[in-house]
C-alpha atoms as a PDB file:
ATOM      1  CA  UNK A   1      30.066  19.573 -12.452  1.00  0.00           C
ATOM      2  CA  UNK A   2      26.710  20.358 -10.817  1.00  0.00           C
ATOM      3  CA  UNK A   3      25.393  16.870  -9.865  1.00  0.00           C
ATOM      4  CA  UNK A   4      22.083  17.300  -7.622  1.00  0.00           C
ATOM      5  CA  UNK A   5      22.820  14.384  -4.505  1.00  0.00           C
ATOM      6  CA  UNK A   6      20.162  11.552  -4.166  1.00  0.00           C
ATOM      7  CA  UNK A   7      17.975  11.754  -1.755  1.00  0.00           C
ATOM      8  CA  UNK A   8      17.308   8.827   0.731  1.00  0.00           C
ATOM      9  CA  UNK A   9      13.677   7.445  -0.142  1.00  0.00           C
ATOM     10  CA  UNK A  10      12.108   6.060   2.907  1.00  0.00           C
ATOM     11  CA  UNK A  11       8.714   4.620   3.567  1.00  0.00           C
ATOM     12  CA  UNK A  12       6.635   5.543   6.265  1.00  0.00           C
ATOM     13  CA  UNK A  13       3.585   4.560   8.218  1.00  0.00           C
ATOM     14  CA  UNK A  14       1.464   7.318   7.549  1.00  0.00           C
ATOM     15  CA  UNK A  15       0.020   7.519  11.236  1.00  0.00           C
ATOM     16  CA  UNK A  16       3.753   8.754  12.371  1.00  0.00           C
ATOM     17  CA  UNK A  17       3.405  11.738   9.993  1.00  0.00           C
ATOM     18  CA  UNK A  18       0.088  12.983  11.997  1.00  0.00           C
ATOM     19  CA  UNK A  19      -1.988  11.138   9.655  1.00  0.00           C
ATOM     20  CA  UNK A  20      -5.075  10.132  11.430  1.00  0.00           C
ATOM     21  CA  UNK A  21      -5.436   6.685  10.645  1.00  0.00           C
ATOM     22  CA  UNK A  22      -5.111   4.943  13.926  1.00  0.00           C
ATOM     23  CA  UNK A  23      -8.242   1.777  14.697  1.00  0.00           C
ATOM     24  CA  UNK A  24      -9.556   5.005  16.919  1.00  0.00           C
ATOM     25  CA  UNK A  25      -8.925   7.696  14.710  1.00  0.00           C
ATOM     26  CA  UNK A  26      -6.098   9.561  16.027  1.00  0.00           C
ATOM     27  CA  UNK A  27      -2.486   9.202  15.274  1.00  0.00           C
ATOM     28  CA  UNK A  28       1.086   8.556  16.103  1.00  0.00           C
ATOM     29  CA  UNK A  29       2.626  11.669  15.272  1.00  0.00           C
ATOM     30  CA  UNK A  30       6.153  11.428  15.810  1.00  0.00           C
ATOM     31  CA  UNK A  31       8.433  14.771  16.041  1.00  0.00           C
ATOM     32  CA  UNK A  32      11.508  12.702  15.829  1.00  0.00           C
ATOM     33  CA  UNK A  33      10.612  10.590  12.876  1.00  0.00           C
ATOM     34  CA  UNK A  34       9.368  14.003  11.242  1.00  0.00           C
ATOM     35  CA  UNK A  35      12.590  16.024  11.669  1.00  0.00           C
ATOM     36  CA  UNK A  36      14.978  12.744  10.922  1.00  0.00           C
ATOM     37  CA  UNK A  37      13.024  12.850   7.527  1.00  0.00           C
ATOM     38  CA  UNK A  38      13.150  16.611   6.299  1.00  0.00           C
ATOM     39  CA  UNK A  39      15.558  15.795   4.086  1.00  0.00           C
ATOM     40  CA  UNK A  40      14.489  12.483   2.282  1.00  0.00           C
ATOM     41  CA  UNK A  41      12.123  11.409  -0.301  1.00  0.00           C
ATOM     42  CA  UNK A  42       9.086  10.247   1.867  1.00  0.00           C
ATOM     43  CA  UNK A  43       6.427   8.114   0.999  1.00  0.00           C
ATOM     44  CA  UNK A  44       3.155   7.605   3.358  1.00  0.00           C
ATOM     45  CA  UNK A  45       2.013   4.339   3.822  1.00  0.00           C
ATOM     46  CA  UNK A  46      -1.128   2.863   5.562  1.00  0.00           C
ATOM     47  CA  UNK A  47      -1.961  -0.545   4.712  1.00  0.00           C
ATOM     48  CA  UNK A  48      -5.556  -0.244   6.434  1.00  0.00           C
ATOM     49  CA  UNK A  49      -7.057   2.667   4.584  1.00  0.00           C
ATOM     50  CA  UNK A  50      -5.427   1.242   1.283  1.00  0.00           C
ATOM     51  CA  UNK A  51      -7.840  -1.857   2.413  1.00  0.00           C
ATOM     52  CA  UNK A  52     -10.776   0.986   2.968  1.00  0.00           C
ATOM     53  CA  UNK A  53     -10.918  -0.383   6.624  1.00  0.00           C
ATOM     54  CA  UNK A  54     -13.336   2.246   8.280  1.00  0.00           C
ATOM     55  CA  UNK A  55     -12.085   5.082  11.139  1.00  0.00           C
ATOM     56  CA  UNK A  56     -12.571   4.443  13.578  1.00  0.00           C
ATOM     57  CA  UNK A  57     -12.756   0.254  13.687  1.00  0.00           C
ATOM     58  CA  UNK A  58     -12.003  -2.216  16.529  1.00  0.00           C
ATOM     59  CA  UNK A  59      -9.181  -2.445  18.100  1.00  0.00           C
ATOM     60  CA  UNK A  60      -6.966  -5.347  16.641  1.00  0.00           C
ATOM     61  CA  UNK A  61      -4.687  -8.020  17.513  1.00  0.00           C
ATOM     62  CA  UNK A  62      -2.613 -10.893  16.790  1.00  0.00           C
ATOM     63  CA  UNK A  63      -4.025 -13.969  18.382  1.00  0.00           C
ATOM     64  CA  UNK A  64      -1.865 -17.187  17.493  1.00  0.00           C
ATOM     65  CA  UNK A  65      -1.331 -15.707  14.312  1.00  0.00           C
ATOM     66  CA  UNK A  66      -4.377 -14.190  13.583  1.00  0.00           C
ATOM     67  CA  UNK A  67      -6.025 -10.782  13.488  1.00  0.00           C
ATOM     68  CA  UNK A  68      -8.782 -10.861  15.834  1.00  0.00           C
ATOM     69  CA  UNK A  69     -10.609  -7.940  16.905  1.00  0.00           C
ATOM     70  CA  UNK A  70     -11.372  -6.900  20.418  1.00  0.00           C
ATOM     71  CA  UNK A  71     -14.525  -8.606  20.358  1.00  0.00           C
ATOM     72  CA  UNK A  72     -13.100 -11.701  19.255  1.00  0.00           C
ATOM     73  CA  UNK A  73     -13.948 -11.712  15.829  1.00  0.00           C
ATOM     74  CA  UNK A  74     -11.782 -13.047  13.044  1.00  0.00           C
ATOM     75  CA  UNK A  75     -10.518 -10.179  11.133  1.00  0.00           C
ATOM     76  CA  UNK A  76      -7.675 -11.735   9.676  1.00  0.00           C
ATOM     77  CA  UNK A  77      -8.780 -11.777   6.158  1.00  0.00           C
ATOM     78  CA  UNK A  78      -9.280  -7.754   5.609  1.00  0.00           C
ATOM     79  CA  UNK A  79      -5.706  -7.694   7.275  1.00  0.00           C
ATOM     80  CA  UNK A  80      -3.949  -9.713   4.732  1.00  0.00           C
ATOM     81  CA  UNK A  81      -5.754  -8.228   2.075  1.00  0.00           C
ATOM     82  CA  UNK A  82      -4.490  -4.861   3.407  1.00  0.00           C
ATOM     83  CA  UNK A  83      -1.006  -6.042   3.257  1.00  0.00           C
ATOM     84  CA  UNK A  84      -1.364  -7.577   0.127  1.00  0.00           C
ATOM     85  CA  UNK A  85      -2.265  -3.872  -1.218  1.00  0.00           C
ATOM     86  CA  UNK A  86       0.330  -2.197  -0.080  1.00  0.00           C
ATOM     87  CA  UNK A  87       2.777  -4.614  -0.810  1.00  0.00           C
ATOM     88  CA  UNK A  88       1.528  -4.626  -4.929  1.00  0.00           C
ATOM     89  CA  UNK A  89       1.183  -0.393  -4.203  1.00  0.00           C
ATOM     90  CA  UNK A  90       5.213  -0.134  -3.648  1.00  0.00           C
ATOM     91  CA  UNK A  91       8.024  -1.905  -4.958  1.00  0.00           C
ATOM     92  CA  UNK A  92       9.808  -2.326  -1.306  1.00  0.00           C
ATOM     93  CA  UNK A  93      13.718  -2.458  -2.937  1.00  0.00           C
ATOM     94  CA  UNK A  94      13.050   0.808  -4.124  1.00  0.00           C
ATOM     95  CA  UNK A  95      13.169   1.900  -0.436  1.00  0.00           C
ATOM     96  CA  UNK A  96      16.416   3.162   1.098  1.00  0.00           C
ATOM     97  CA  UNK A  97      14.663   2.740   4.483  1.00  0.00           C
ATOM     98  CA  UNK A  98      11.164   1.525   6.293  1.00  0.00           C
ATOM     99  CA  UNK A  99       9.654   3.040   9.588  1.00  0.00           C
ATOM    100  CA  UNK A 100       6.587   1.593  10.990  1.00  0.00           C
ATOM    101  CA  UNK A 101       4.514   2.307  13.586  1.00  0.00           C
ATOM    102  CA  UNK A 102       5.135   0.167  17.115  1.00  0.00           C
ATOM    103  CA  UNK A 103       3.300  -2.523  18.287  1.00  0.00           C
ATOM    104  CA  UNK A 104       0.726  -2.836  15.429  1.00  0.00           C
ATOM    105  CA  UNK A 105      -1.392  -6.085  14.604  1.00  0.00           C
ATOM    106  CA  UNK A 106      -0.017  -4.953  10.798  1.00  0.00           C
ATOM    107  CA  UNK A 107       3.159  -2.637  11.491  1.00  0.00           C
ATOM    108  CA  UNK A 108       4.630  -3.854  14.504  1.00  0.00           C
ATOM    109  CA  UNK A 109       8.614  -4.184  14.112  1.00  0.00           C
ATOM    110  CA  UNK A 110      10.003  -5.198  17.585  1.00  0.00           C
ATOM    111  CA  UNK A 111       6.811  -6.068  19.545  1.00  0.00           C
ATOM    112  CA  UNK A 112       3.357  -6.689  19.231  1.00  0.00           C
ATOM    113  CA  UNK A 113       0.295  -6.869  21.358  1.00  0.00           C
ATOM    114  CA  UNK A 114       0.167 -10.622  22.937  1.00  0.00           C
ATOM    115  CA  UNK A 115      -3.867 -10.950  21.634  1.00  0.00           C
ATOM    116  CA  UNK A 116      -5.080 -11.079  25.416  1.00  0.00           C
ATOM    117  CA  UNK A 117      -6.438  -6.915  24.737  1.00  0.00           C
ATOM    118  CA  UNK A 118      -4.634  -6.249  28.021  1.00  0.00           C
ATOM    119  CA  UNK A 119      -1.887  -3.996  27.232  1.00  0.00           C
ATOM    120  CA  UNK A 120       0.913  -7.015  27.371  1.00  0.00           C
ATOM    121  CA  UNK A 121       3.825  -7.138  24.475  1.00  0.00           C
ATOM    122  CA  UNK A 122       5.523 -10.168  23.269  1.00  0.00           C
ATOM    123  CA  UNK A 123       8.658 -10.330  20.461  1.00  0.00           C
ATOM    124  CA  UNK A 124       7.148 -10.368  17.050  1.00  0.00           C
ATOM    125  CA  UNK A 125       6.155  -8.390  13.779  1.00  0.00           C
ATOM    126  CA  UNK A 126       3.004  -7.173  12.509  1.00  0.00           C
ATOM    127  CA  UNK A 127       1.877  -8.523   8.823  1.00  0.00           C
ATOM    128  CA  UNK A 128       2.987  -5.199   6.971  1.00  0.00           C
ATOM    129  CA  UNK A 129       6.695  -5.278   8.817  1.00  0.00           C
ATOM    130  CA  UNK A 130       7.229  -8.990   8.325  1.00  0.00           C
ATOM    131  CA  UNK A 131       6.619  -9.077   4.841  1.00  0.00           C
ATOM    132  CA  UNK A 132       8.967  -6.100   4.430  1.00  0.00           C
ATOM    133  CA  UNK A 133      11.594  -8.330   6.093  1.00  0.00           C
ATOM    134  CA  UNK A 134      10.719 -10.976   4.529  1.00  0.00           C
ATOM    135  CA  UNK A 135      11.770  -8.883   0.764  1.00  0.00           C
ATOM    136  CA  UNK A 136      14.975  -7.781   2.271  1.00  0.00           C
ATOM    137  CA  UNK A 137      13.775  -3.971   3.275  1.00  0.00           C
ATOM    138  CA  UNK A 138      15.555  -2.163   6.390  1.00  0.00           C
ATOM    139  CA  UNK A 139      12.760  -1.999   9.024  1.00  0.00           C
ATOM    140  CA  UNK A 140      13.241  -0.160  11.898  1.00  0.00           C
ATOM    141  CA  UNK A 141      10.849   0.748  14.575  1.00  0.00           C
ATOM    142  CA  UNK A 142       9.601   4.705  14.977  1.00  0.00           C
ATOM    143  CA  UNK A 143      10.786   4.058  18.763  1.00  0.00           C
ATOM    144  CA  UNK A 144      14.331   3.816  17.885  1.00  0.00           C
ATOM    145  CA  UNK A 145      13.982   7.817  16.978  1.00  0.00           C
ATOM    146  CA  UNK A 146      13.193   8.696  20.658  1.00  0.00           C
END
């Protein structure tokens, strides 16, 4: 019998594939992530340009639960809405696998920014990655690739 093997289908922020969609318009290109997914069904996933949030736009954080921007406005709202988006765009069991992007105020796995805009991390998730969880997706962090 010729049966043609399943391929792993894995969701991906699309920054790590060289996408620029980074707040300043670059990217998080990540080799690792790239060649662990040559073989697998990927799907490219930024919550942010789903929500038509502009490149470049502030720089964003997580301030006692909120998305503030670095000039301390409340940005919280477009956030949500962003992960609200993505979330109806994708039915998350129908992932084998989920790797997000580091530290980010909406894909941060491990660690986020602390909301002081000085470089510190603290344990948490971003809105994107905790909702993920929160369905019962396997979220891992690109980091963990090298």
């Amino acid at each position: 019998m010729n049966q043609q093997a399943v391929k792993m289908k894995v969701l991906v922020s699309a920054c790590i594939m060289g996408e620029n969609c980074k707040y300043n318009g670059k990217n998080n290109r990540n080799d690792a992530v790239i060649a662990f997914l040559k073989d697998k069904e990927v799907v490219r996933i930024c919550p942010e340009l789903l929500a038509g949030m502009p490149i470049p736009r502030p720089c964003a954080e997580l301030v006692n639960g909120v998305v503030t921007d670095d000039s301390g406005r409340n940005v919280d709202a477009a956030y949500r809405r962003a992960v609200e988006l993505a979330m109806s765009g994708i039915r998350p069991e129908e992932f084998d696998l989920v790797i997000l992007q580091s530290r980010s105020p909406t894909c941060g796995v491990n660690q986020i920014y602390d909301g002081s805009f000085t470089g510190r991390l603290v344990p948490g998730q971003g809105l994107f990655a905790k909702a993920l969880m929160e369905r019962g997706c396997k979220v891992v962090d690109a980091e963990a690739f090298g």
